[in-house]
Protein backbone atom coordinates (compact mmCIF):
# COMPACT_ATOMS: atom_id res chain seq x y z
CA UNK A 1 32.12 103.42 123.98
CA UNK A 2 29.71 105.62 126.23
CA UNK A 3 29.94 105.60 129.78
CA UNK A 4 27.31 106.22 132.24
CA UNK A 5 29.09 108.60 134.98
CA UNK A 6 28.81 106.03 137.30
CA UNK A 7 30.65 103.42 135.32
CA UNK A 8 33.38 106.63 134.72
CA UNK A 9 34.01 106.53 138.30
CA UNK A 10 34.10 102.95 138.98
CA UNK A 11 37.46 102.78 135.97
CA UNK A 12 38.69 105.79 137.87
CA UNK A 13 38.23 104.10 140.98
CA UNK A 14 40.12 100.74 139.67
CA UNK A 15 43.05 102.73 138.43
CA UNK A 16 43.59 104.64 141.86
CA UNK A 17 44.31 101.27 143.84
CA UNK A 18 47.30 101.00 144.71
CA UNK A 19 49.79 98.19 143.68
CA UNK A 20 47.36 96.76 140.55
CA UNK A 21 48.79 98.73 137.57
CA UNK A 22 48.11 98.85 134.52
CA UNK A 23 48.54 95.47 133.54
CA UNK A 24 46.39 94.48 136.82
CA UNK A 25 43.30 96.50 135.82
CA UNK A 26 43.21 95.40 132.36
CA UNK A 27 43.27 91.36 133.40
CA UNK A 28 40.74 92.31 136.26
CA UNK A 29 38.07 93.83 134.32
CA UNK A 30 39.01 91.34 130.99
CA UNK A 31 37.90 88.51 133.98
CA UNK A 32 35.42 90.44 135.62
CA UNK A 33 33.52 91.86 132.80
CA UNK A 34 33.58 95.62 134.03
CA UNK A 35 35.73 97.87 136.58
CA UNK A 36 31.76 98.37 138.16
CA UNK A 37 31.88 94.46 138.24
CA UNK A 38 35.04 94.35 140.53
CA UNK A 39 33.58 96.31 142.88
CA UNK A 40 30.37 95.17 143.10
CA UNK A 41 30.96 91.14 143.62
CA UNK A 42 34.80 91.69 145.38
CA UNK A 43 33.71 89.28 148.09
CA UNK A 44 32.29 86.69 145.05
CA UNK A 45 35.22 87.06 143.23
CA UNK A 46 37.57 86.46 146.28
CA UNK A 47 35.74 83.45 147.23
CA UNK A 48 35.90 82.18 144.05
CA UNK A 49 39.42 82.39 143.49
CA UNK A 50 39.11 84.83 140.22
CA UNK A 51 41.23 87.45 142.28
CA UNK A 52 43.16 86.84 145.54
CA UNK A 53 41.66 87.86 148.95
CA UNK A 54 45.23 90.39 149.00
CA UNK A 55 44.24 91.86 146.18
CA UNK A 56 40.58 92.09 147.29
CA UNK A 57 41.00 94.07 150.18
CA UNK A 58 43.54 96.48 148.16
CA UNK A 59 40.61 97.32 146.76
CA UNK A 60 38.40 97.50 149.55
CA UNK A 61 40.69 99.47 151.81
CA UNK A 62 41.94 101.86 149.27
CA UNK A 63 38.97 104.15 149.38
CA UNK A 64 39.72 104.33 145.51
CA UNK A 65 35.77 104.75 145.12
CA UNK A 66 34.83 107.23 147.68
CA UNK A 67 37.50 109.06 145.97
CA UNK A 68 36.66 108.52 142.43
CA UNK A 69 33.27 109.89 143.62
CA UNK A 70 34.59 113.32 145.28
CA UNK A 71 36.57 113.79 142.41
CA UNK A 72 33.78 113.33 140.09
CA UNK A 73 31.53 115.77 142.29
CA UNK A 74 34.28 118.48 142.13
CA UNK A 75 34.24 117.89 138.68
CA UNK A 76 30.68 118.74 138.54
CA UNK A 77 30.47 121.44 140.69
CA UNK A 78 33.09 123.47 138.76
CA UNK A 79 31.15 122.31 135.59
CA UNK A 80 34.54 120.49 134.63
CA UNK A 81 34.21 117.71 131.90
């Protein structure tokens, strides 16, 4: 499967928040389609009842993303793949 580096940091991002697991990211983005997915439609998917609203703002709050993201641009700065 190829990744875009976007999508690379949105399943780093999912796997950084704290409390889901394993187990928890794999049923997520099985439901959801995509660990980009998840992030992109968390207030949809809350709403909707697909995840709950505590697990929702685990995401939100984690800063899993923003942190995905510096990681990534360390990675790239030290040329780091």
């Amino acid at each position: 499967m190829d990744y875009s580096s976007e999508d690379l940091i949105y399943n780093i991002a999912i796997n950084m928040v704290p409390g889901l697991g394993g187990s928890g990211v794999r049923s997520l983005v099985s439901q959801c389609g995509s660990a980009r997915q998840i992030f992109e439609n968390l207030g949809d998917l809350a709403g909707s009842g697909i995840i709950k609203q505590r697990v929702a703002d685990s995401i939100k709050g984690s800063g899993a993303l923003r942190l995905a993201q510096e990681q990534a641009e360390i990675c790239q700065k030290h040329k780091i793949s």
